[in-house]
C-alpha atoms as a PDB file:
ATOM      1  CA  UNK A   1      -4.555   0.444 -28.133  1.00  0.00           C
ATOM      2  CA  UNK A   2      -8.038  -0.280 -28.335  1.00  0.00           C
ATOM      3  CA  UNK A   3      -9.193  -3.297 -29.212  1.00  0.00           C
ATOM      4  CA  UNK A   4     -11.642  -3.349 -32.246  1.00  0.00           C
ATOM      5  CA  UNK A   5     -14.905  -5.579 -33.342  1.00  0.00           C
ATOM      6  CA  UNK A   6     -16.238  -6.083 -36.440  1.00  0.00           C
ATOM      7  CA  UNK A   7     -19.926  -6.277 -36.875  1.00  0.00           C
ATOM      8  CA  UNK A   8     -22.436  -6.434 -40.080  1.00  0.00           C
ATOM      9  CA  UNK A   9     -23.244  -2.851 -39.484  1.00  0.00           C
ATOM     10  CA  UNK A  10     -18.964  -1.383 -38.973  1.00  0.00           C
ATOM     11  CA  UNK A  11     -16.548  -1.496 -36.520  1.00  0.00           C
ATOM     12  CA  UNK A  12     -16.954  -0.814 -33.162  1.00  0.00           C
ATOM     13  CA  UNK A  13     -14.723  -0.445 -29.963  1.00  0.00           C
ATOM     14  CA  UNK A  14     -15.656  -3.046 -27.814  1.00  0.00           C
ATOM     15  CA  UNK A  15     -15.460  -1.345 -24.678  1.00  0.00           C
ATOM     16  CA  UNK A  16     -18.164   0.934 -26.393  1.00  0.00           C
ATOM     17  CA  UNK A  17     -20.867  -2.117 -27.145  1.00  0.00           C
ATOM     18  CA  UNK A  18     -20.410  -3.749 -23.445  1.00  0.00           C
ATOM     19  CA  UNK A  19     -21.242  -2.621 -20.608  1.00  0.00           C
ATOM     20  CA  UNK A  20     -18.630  -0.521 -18.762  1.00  0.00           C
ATOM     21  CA  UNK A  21     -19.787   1.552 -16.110  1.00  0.00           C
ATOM     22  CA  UNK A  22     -17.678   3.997 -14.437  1.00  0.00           C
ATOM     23  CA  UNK A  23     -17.967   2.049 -11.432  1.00  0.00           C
ATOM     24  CA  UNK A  24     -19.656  -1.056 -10.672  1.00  0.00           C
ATOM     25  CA  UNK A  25     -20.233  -1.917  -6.928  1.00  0.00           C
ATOM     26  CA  UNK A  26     -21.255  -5.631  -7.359  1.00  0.00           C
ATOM     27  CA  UNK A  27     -17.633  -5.620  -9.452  1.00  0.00           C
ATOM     28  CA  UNK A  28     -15.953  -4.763  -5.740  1.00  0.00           C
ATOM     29  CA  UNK A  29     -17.722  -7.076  -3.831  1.00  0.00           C
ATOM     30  CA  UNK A  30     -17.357 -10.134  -6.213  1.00  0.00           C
ATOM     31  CA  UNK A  31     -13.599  -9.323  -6.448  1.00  0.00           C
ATOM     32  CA  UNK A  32     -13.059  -8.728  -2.584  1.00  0.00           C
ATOM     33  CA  UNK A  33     -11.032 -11.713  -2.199  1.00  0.00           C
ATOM     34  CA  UNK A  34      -8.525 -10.650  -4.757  1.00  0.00           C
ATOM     35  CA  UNK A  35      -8.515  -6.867  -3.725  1.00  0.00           C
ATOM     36  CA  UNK A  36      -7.737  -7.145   0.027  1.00  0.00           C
ATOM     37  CA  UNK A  37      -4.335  -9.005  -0.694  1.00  0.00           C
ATOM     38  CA  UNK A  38      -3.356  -7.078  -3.025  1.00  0.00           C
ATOM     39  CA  UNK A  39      -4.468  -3.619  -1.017  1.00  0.00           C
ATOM     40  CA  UNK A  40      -1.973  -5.330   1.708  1.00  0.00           C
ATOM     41  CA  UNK A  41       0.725  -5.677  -0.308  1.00  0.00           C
ATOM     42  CA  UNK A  42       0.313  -2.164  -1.556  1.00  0.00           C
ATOM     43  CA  UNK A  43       0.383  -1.579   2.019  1.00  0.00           C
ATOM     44  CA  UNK A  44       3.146  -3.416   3.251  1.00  0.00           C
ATOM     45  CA  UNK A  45       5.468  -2.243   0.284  1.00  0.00           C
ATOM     46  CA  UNK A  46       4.825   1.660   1.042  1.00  0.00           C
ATOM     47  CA  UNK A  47       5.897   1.208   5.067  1.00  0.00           C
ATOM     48  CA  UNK A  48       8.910  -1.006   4.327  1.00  0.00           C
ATOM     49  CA  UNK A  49       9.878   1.224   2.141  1.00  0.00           C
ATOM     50  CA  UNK A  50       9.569   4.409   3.524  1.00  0.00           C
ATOM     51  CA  UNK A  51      10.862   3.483   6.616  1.00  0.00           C
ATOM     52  CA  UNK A  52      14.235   1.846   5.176  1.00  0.00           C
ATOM     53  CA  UNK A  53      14.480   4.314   3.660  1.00  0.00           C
ATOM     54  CA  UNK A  54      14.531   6.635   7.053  1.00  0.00           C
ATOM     55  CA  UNK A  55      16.861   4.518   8.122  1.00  0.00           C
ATOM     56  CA  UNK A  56      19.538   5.106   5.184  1.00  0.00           C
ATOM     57  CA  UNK A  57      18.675   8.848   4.864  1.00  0.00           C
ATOM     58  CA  UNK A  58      19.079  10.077   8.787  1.00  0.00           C
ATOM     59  CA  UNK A  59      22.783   8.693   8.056  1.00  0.00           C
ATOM     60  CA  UNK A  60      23.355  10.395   4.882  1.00  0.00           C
ATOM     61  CA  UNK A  61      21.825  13.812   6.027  1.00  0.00           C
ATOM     62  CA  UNK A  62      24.375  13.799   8.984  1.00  0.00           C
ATOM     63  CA  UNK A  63      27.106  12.786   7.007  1.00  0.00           C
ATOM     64  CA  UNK A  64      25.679  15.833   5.135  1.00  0.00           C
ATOM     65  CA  UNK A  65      25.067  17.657   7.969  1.00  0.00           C
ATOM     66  CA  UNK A  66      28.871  17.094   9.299  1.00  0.00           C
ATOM     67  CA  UNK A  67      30.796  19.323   6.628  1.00  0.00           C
ATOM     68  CA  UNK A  68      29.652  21.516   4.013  1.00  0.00           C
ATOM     69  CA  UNK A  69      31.870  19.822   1.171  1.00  0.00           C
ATOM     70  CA  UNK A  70      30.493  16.710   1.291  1.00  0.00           C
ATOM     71  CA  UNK A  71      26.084  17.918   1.215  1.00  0.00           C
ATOM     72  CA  UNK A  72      26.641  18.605  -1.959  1.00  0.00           C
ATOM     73  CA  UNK A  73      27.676  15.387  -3.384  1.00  0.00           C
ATOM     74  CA  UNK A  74      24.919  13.323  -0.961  1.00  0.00           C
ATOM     75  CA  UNK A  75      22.124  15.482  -2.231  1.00  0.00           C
ATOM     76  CA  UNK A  76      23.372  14.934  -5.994  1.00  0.00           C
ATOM     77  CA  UNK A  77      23.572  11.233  -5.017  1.00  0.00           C
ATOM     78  CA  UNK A  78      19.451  11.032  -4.036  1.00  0.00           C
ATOM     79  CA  UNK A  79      18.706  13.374  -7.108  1.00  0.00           C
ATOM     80  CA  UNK A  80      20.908  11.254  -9.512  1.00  0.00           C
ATOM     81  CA  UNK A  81      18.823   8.232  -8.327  1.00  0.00           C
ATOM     82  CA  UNK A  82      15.323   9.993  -8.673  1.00  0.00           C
ATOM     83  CA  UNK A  83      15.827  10.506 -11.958  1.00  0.00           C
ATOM     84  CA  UNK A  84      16.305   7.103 -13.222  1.00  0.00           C
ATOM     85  CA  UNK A  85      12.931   5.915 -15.388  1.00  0.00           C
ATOM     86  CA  UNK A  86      11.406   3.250 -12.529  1.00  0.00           C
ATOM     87  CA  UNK A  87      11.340   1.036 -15.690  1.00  0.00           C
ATOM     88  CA  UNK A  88      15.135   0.966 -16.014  1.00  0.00           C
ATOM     89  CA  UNK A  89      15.943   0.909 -12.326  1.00  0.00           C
ATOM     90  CA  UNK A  90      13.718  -2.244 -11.994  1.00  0.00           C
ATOM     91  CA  UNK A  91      15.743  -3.395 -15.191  1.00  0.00           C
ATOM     92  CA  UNK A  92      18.763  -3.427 -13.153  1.00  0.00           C
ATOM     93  CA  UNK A  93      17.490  -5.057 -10.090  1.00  0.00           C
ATOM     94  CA  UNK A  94      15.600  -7.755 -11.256  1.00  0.00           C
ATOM     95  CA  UNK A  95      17.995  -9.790 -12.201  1.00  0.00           C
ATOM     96  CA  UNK A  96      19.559 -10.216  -8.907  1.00  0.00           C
ATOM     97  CA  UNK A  97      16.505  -9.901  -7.080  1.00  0.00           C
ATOM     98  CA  UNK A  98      13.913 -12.037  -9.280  1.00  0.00           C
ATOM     99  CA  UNK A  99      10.196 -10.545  -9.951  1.00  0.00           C
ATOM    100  CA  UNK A 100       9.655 -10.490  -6.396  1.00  0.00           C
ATOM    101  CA  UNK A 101       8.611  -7.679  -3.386  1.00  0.00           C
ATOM    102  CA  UNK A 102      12.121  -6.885  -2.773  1.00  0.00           C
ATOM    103  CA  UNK A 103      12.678  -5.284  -6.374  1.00  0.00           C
ATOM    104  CA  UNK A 104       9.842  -2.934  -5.683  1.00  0.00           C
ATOM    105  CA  UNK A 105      10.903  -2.592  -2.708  1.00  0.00           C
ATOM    106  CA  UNK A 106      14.764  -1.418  -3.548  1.00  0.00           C
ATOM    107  CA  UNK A 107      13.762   0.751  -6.051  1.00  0.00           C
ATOM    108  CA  UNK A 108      10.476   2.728  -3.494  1.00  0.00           C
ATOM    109  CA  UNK A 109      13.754   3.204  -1.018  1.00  0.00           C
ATOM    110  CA  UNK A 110      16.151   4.511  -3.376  1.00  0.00           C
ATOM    111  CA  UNK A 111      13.358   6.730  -5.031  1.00  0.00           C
ATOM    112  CA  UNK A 112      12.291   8.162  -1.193  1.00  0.00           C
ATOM    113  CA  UNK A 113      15.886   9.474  -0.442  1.00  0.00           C
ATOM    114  CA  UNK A 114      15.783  12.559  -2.765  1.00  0.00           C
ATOM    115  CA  UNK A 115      12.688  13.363  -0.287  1.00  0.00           C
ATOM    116  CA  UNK A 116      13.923  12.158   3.032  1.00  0.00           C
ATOM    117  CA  UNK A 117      17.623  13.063   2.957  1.00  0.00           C
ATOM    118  CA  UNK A 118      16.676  16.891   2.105  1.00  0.00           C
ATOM    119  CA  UNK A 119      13.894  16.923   4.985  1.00  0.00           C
ATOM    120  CA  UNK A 120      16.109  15.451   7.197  1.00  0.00           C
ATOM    121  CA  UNK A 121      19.444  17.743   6.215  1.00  0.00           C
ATOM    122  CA  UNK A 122      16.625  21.015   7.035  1.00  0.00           C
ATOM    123  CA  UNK A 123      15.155  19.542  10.207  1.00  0.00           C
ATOM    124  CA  UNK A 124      19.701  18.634  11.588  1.00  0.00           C
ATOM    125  CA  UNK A 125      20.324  22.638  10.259  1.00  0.00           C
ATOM    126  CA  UNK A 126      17.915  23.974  11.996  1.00  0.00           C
ATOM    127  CA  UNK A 127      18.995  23.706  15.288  1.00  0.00           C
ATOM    128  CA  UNK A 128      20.563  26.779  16.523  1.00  0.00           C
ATOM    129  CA  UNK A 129      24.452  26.342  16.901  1.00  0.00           C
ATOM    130  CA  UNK A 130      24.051  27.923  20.564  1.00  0.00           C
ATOM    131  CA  UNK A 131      21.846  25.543  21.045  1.00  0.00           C
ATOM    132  CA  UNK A 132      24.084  22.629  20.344  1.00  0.00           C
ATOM    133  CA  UNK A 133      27.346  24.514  22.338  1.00  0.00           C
ATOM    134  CA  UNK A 134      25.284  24.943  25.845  1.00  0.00           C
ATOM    135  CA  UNK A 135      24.396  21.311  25.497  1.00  0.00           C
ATOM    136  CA  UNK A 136      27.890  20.402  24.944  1.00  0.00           C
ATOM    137  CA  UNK A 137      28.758  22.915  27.391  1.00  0.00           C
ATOM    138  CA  UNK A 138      26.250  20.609  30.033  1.00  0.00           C
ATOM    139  CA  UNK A 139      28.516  17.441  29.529  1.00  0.00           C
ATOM    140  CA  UNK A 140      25.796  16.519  26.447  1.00  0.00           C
ATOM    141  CA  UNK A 141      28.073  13.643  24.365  1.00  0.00           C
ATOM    142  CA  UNK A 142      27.529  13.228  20.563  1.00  0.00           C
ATOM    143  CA  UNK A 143      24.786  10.548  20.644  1.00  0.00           C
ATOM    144  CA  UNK A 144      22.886  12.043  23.893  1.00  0.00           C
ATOM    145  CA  UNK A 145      23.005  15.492  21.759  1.00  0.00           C
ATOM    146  CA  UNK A 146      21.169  14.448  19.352  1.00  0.00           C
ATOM    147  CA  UNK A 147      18.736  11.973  20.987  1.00  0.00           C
ATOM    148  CA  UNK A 148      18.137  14.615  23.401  1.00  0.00           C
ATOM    149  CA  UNK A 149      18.423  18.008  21.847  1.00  0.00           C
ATOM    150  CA  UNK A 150      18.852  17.325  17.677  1.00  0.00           C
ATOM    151  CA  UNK A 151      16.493  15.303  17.289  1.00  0.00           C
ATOM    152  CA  UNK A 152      13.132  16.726  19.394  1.00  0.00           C
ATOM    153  CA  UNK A 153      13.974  20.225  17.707  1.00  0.00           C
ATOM    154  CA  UNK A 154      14.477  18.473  13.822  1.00  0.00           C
ATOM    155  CA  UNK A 155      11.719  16.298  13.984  1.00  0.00           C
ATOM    156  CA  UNK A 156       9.100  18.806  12.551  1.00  0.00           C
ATOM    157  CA  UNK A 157      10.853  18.580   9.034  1.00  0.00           C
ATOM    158  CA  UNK A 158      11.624  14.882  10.081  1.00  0.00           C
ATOM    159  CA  UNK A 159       7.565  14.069  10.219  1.00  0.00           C
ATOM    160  CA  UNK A 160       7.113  16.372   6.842  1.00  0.00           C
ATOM    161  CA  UNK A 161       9.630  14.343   5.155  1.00  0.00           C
ATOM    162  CA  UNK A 162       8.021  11.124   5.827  1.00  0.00           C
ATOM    163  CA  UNK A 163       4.675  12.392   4.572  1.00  0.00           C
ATOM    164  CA  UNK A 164       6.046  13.416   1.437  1.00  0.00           C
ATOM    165  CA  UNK A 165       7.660  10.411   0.933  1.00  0.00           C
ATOM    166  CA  UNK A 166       4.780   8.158   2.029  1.00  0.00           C
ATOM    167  CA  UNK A 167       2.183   9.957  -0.124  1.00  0.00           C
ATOM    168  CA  UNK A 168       4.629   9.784  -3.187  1.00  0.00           C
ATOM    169  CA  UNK A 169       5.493   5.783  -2.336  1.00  0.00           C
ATOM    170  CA  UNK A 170       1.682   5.008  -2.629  1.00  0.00           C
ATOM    171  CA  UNK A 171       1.373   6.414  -5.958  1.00  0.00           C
ATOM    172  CA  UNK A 172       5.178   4.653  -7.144  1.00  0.00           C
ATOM    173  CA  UNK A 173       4.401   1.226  -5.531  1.00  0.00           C
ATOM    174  CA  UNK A 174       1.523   0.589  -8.878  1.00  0.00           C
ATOM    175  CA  UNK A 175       4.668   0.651 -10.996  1.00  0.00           C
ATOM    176  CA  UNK A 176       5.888  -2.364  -9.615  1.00  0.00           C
ATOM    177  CA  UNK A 177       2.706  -4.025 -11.336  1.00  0.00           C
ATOM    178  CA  UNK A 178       5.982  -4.452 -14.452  1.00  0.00           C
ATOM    179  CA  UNK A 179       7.372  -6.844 -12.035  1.00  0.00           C
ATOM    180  CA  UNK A 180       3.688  -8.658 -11.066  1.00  0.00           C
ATOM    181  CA  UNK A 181       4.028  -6.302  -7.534  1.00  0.00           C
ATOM    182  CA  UNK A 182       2.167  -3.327  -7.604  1.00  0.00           C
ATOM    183  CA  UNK A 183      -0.420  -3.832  -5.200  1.00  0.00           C
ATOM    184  CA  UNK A 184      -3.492  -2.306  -6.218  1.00  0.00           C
ATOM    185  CA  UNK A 185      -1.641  -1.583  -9.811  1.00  0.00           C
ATOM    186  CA  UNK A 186      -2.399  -4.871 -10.172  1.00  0.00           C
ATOM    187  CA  UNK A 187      -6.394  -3.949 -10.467  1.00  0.00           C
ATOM    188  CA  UNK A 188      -5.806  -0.780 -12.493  1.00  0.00           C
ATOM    189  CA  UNK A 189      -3.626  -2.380 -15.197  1.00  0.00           C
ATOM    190  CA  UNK A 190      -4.424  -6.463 -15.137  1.00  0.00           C
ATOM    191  CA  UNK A 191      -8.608  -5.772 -14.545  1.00  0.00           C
ATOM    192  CA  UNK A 192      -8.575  -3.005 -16.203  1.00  0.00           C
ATOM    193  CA  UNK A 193      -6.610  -1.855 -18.606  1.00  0.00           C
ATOM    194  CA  UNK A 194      -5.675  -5.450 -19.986  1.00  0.00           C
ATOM    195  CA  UNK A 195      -9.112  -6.115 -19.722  1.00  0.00           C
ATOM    196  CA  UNK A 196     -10.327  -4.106 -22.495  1.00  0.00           C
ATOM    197  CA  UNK A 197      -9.953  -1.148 -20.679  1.00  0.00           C
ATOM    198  CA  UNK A 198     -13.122  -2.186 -18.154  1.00  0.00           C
ATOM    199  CA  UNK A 199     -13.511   0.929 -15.953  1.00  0.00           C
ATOM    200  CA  UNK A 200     -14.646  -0.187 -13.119  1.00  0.00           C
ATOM    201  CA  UNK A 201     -11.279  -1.761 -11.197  1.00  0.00           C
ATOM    202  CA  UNK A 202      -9.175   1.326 -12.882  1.00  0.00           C
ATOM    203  CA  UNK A 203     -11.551   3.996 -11.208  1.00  0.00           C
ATOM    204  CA  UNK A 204     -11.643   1.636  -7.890  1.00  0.00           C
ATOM    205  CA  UNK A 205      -7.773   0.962  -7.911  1.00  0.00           C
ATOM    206  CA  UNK A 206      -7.261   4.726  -8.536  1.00  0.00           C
ATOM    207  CA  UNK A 207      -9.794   5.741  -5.564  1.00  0.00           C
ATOM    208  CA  UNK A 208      -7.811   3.567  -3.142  1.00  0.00           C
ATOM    209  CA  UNK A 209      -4.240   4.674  -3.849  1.00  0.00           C
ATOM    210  CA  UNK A 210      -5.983   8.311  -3.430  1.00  0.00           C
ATOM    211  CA  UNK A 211      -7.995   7.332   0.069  1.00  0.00           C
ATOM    212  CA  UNK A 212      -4.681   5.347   1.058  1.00  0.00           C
ATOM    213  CA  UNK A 213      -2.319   8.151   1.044  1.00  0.00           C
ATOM    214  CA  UNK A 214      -4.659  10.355   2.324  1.00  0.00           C
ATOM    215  CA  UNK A 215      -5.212   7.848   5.573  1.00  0.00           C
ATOM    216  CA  UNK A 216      -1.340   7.863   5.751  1.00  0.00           C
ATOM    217  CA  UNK A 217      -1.130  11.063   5.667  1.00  0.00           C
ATOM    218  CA  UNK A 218      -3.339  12.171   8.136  1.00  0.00           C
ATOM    219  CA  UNK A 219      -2.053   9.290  10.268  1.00  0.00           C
ATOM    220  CA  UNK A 220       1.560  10.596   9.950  1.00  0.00           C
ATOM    221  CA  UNK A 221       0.504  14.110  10.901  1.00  0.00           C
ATOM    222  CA  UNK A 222      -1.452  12.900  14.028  1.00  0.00           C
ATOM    223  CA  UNK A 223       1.430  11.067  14.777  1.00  0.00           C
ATOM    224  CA  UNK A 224       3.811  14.120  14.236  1.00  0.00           C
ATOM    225  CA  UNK A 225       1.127  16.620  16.640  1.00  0.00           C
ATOM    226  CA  UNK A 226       1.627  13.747  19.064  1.00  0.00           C
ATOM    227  CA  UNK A 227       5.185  14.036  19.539  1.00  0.00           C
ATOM    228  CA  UNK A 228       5.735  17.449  19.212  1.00  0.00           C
ATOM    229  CA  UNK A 229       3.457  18.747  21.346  1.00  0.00           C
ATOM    230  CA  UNK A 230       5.723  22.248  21.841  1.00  0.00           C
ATOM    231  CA  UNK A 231       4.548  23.541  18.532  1.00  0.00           C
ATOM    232  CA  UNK A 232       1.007  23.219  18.967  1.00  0.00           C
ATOM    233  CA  UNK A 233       1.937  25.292  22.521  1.00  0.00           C
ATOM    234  CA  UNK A 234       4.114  27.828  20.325  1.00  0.00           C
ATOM    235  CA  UNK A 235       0.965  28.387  17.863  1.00  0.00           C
ATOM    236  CA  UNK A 236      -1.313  28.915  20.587  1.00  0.00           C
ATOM    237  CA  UNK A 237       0.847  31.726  21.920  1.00  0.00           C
END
Protein backbone atom coordinates (compact mmCIF):
# COMPACT_ATOMS: atom_id res chain seq x y z
CA UNK A 1 0.00 0.00 0.00
CA UNK A 2 1.19 3.22 -0.97
CA UNK A 3 1.60 5.71 1.23
CA UNK A 4 -0.30 9.02 0.41
CA UNK A 5 0.41 13.02 0.95
CA UNK A 6 -1.80 15.61 1.05
CA UNK A 7 -0.89 18.89 -0.46
CA UNK A 8 -2.90 22.36 -1.20
CA UNK A 9 -3.06 21.37 -4.79
CA UNK A 10 -4.43 17.08 -4.13
CA UNK A 11 -3.00 14.11 -3.13
CA UNK A 12 -0.02 12.76 -4.22
CA UNK A 13 2.01 9.44 -3.79
CA UNK A 14 4.97 10.31 -2.13
CA UNK A 15 7.27 8.16 -3.82
CA UNK A 16 6.02 10.21 -6.93
CA UNK A 17 7.08 13.93 -5.43
CA UNK A 18 10.70 12.63 -4.12
CA UNK A 19 13.24 11.67 -5.75
CA UNK A 20 13.45 7.94 -6.55
CA UNK A 21 15.68 6.96 -9.15
CA UNK A 22 15.81 3.57 -10.47
CA UNK A 23 19.15 3.30 -9.16
CA UNK A 24 21.24 5.57 -7.28
CA UNK A 25 25.04 4.80 -7.13
CA UNK A 26 26.00 7.26 -4.29
CA UNK A 27 22.89 5.18 -2.43
CA UNK A 28 25.44 1.90 -2.73
CA UNK A 29 28.39 3.45 -1.69
CA UNK A 30 26.94 5.35 1.38
CA UNK A 31 25.24 2.05 2.44
CA UNK A 32 28.39 -0.25 1.82
CA UNK A 33 28.86 -0.91 5.36
CA UNK A 34 25.42 -2.29 5.82
CA UNK A 35 25.32 -4.21 2.40
CA UNK A 36 28.52 -6.33 2.67
CA UNK A 37 27.23 -8.08 5.96
CA UNK A 38 24.28 -8.65 4.93
CA UNK A 39 25.53 -9.94 1.19
CA UNK A 40 27.61 -12.46 3.61
CA UNK A 41 24.97 -13.68 5.35
CA UNK A 42 23.04 -14.19 2.18
CA UNK A 43 26.08 -15.98 1.38
CA UNK A 44 26.76 -18.05 4.17
CA UNK A 45 22.98 -19.15 4.49
CA UNK A 46 22.83 -20.47 0.68
CA UNK A 47 26.22 -22.87 1.22
CA UNK A 48 25.14 -24.16 4.64
CA UNK A 49 22.24 -24.90 3.32
CA UNK A 50 22.73 -26.47 0.25
CA UNK A 51 25.33 -28.47 1.39
CA UNK A 52 23.34 -29.99 4.53
CA UNK A 53 21.22 -30.51 2.61
CA UNK A 54 23.64 -32.89 0.29
CA UNK A 55 24.39 -34.42 3.14
CA UNK A 56 20.68 -35.60 4.13
CA UNK A 57 19.67 -36.22 0.47
CA UNK A 58 22.74 -38.69 -0.78
CA UNK A 59 21.21 -40.87 2.23
CA UNK A 60 17.69 -40.66 1.28
CA UNK A 61 18.32 -41.22 -2.54
CA UNK A 62 20.13 -44.55 -1.61
CA UNK A 63 17.70 -45.56 0.73
CA UNK A 64 15.67 -44.79 -2.45
CA UNK A 65 17.94 -46.20 -4.59
CA UNK A 66 18.01 -49.65 -2.44
CA UNK A 67 14.35 -50.97 -3.27
CA UNK A 68 11.79 -49.78 -5.50
CA UNK A 69 8.93 -49.74 -2.72
CA UNK A 70 10.35 -47.45 -0.63
CA UNK A 71 11.44 -44.28 -3.74
CA UNK A 72 8.20 -43.66 -3.80
CA UNK A 73 7.43 -42.65 -0.36
CA UNK A 74 11.11 -40.61 -0.04
CA UNK A 75 10.32 -38.63 -3.13
CA UNK A 76 6.65 -37.85 -1.73
CA UNK A 77 8.47 -36.98 1.53
CA UNK A 78 10.79 -33.95 -0.30
CA UNK A 79 7.64 -32.95 -2.43
CA UNK A 80 5.30 -32.91 0.68
CA UNK A 81 7.89 -30.53 2.26
CA UNK A 82 8.28 -28.21 -0.89
CA UNK A 83 5.01 -27.43 -0.81
CA UNK A 84 4.63 -25.96 2.52
CA UNK A 85 4.13 -21.82 2.19
CA UNK A 86 7.94 -20.74 3.57
CA UNK A 87 5.71 -18.49 5.77
CA UNK A 88 4.16 -21.43 7.63
CA UNK A 89 7.23 -23.63 7.72
CA UNK A 90 9.13 -20.72 9.43
CA UNK A 91 5.88 -20.58 11.68
CA UNK A 92 6.71 -23.90 12.93
CA UNK A 93 10.34 -23.51 13.49
CA UNK A 94 10.65 -20.42 15.09
CA UNK A 95 9.54 -21.19 18.08
CA UNK A 96 12.10 -23.69 18.89
CA UNK A 97 14.69 -22.09 17.03
CA UNK A 98 14.16 -18.20 17.90
CA UNK A 99 14.40 -15.46 14.92
CA UNK A 100 17.77 -16.54 14.30
CA UNK A 101 20.08 -18.05 11.07
CA UNK A 102 19.24 -21.50 11.95
CA UNK A 103 15.37 -21.05 11.12
CA UNK A 104 16.31 -19.94 7.67
CA UNK A 105 18.55 -22.20 7.59
CA UNK A 106 16.17 -25.46 8.43
CA UNK A 107 13.67 -24.43 6.28
CA UNK A 108 16.55 -23.59 2.78
CA UNK A 109 17.55 -27.51 3.67
CA UNK A 110 14.26 -28.98 3.85
CA UNK A 111 13.11 -26.86 0.74
CA UNK A 112 16.54 -28.17 -1.36
CA UNK A 113 15.66 -31.94 -0.91
CA UNK A 114 12.76 -32.08 -3.47
CA UNK A 115 15.82 -30.91 -5.84
CA UNK A 116 18.73 -32.85 -4.50
CA UNK A 117 17.17 -36.20 -3.56
CA UNK A 118 15.68 -36.55 -7.30
CA UNK A 119 19.21 -35.51 -8.88
CA UNK A 120 20.86 -37.68 -6.75
CA UNK A 121 18.23 -40.89 -7.13
CA UNK A 122 19.04 -40.20 -11.39
CA UNK A 123 22.79 -39.77 -11.07
CA UNK A 124 22.75 -43.72 -8.27
CA UNK A 125 20.26 -45.22 -11.39
CA UNK A 126 22.28 -44.51 -13.84
CA UNK A 127 24.96 -46.68 -13.40
CA UNK A 128 24.71 -49.68 -15.49
CA UNK A 129 23.86 -52.85 -13.32
CA UNK A 130 26.87 -54.69 -15.23
CA UNK A 131 28.69 -52.16 -14.20
CA UNK A 132 28.09 -52.56 -10.53
CA UNK A 133 28.28 -56.80 -10.85
CA UNK A 134 32.03 -56.76 -12.50
CA UNK A 135 32.99 -54.47 -9.69
CA UNK A 136 31.56 -56.74 -7.21
CA UNK A 137 32.80 -59.47 -9.24
CA UNK A 138 36.65 -57.63 -8.61
CA UNK A 139 36.29 -58.04 -4.73
CA UNK A 140 34.67 -54.15 -4.90
CA UNK A 141 32.80 -54.01 -1.13
CA UNK A 142 29.67 -51.80 -0.67
CA UNK A 143 31.39 -48.55 0.40
CA UNK A 144 34.56 -48.95 -2.09
CA UNK A 145 31.66 -49.49 -4.88
CA UNK A 146 30.39 -46.56 -4.60
CA UNK A 147 33.35 -44.30 -3.70
CA UNK A 148 35.02 -45.85 -6.52
CA UNK A 149 32.60 -46.76 -9.24
CA UNK A 150 28.88 -45.08 -8.06
CA UNK A 151 29.87 -42.20 -7.35
CA UNK A 152 32.52 -40.89 -10.35
CA UNK A 153 29.77 -42.23 -12.89
CA UNK A 154 26.57 -40.32 -10.77
CA UNK A 155 28.23 -37.28 -10.15
CA UNK A 156 27.14 -35.51 -13.45
CA UNK A 157 23.44 -35.38 -12.12
CA UNK A 158 25.12 -35.00 -8.60
CA UNK A 159 26.83 -31.43 -9.79
CA UNK A 160 23.32 -30.53 -11.72
CA UNK A 161 21.50 -31.08 -8.61
CA UNK A 162 23.51 -28.79 -6.59
CA UNK A 163 23.17 -26.02 -9.15
CA UNK A 164 19.60 -26.22 -9.13
CA UNK A 165 19.41 -26.16 -5.69
CA UNK A 166 21.98 -23.38 -5.15
CA UNK A 167 20.43 -21.05 -7.75
CA UNK A 168 16.89 -21.69 -6.18
CA UNK A 169 18.44 -21.20 -2.33
CA UNK A 170 19.67 -17.65 -3.40
CA UNK A 171 16.39 -16.54 -4.48
CA UNK A 172 14.52 -18.47 -1.05
CA UNK A 173 17.16 -17.18 1.46
CA UNK A 174 15.28 -13.16 0.98
CA UNK A 175 12.30 -14.86 2.58
CA UNK A 176 13.95 -15.27 5.68
CA UNK A 177 13.91 -11.29 5.81
CA UNK A 178 10.11 -12.49 7.99
CA UNK A 179 12.47 -13.71 10.53
CA UNK A 180 15.08 -10.40 10.32
CA UNK A 181 17.51 -13.09 8.09
CA UNK A 182 17.27 -12.70 4.61
CA UNK A 183 20.45 -11.40 3.63
CA UNK A 184 20.15 -9.05 0.95
CA UNK A 185 16.09 -9.33 1.50
CA UNK A 186 16.91 -7.27 4.07
CA UNK A 187 17.74 -4.24 1.43
CA UNK A 188 14.86 -5.10 -0.91
CA UNK A 189 12.12 -5.12 1.76
CA UNK A 190 13.54 -2.90 4.98
CA UNK A 191 15.30 0.00 2.37
CA UNK A 192 13.05 -0.40 0.09
CA UNK A 193 9.91 -1.44 0.21
CA UNK A 194 9.32 -0.22 3.94
CA UNK A 195 10.89 2.74 2.90
CA UNK A 196 8.26 4.12 0.81
CA UNK A 197 8.97 1.89 -1.78
CA UNK A 198 12.60 3.82 -2.57
CA UNK A 199 13.87 2.00 -5.69
CA UNK A 200 17.11 2.16 -5.49
CA UNK A 201 18.14 -0.79 -2.71
CA UNK A 202 15.07 -3.00 -4.30
CA UNK A 203 16.66 -2.81 -7.90
CA UNK A 204 20.32 -3.21 -6.17
CA UNK A 205 19.18 -6.11 -3.77
CA UNK A 206 17.43 -7.73 -6.79
CA UNK A 207 20.69 -7.31 -9.13
CA UNK A 208 22.80 -9.11 -6.51
CA UNK A 209 20.66 -12.16 -5.75
CA UNK A 210 20.64 -12.33 -9.80
CA UNK A 211 24.74 -11.78 -10.19
CA UNK A 212 25.05 -14.13 -6.99
CA UNK A 213 23.48 -17.15 -8.36
CA UNK A 214 24.83 -16.64 -11.50
CA UNK A 215 28.63 -16.58 -9.84
CA UNK A 216 27.48 -19.83 -8.07
CA UNK A 217 26.47 -21.22 -10.78
CA UNK A 218 29.14 -20.88 -13.01
CA UNK A 219 31.41 -21.71 -10.06
CA UNK A 220 29.55 -25.04 -9.50
CA UNK A 221 29.82 -25.95 -13.17
CA UNK A 222 33.62 -25.20 -13.30
CA UNK A 223 33.82 -27.16 -10.41
CA UNK A 224 31.71 -30.07 -11.94
CA UNK A 225 34.11 -29.86 -15.61
CA UNK A 226 36.90 -30.18 -13.06
CA UNK A 227 36.05 -33.40 -11.70
CA UNK A 228 34.65 -35.04 -14.42
CA UNK A 229 36.99 -34.59 -16.82
CA UNK A 230 35.73 -38.02 -18.89
CA UNK A 231 32.79 -36.16 -20.28
CA UNK A 232 34.46 -33.32 -21.68
CA UNK A 233 36.80 -36.39 -23.39
CA UNK A 234 33.40 -38.23 -24.41
CA UNK A 235 32.09 -34.84 -26.15
CA UNK A 236 35.17 -34.33 -27.92
CA UNK A 237 34.88 -37.76 -29.51
Amino acid sequence: MRLVVSTAVGSVLAVDEAPNPWFDVSWVVHNWPTIMPLLGQHVRLTVVSVLVGAVIALPLALLARSSRVLTGPVLAFSTIVYTIPSLAMFAFIAPYTGLTELTVEIGLVLYSLVILVRNFLVGLQSVPPEVREAARGMGYGAGRLFLQVELPLALPSFITGLRIATVSTVALVTVGVIVGQGGLGQIIIVNGFGANYYRPPIVFGTLACVVLALAADQLLALAGRALTPWTRTRAAA
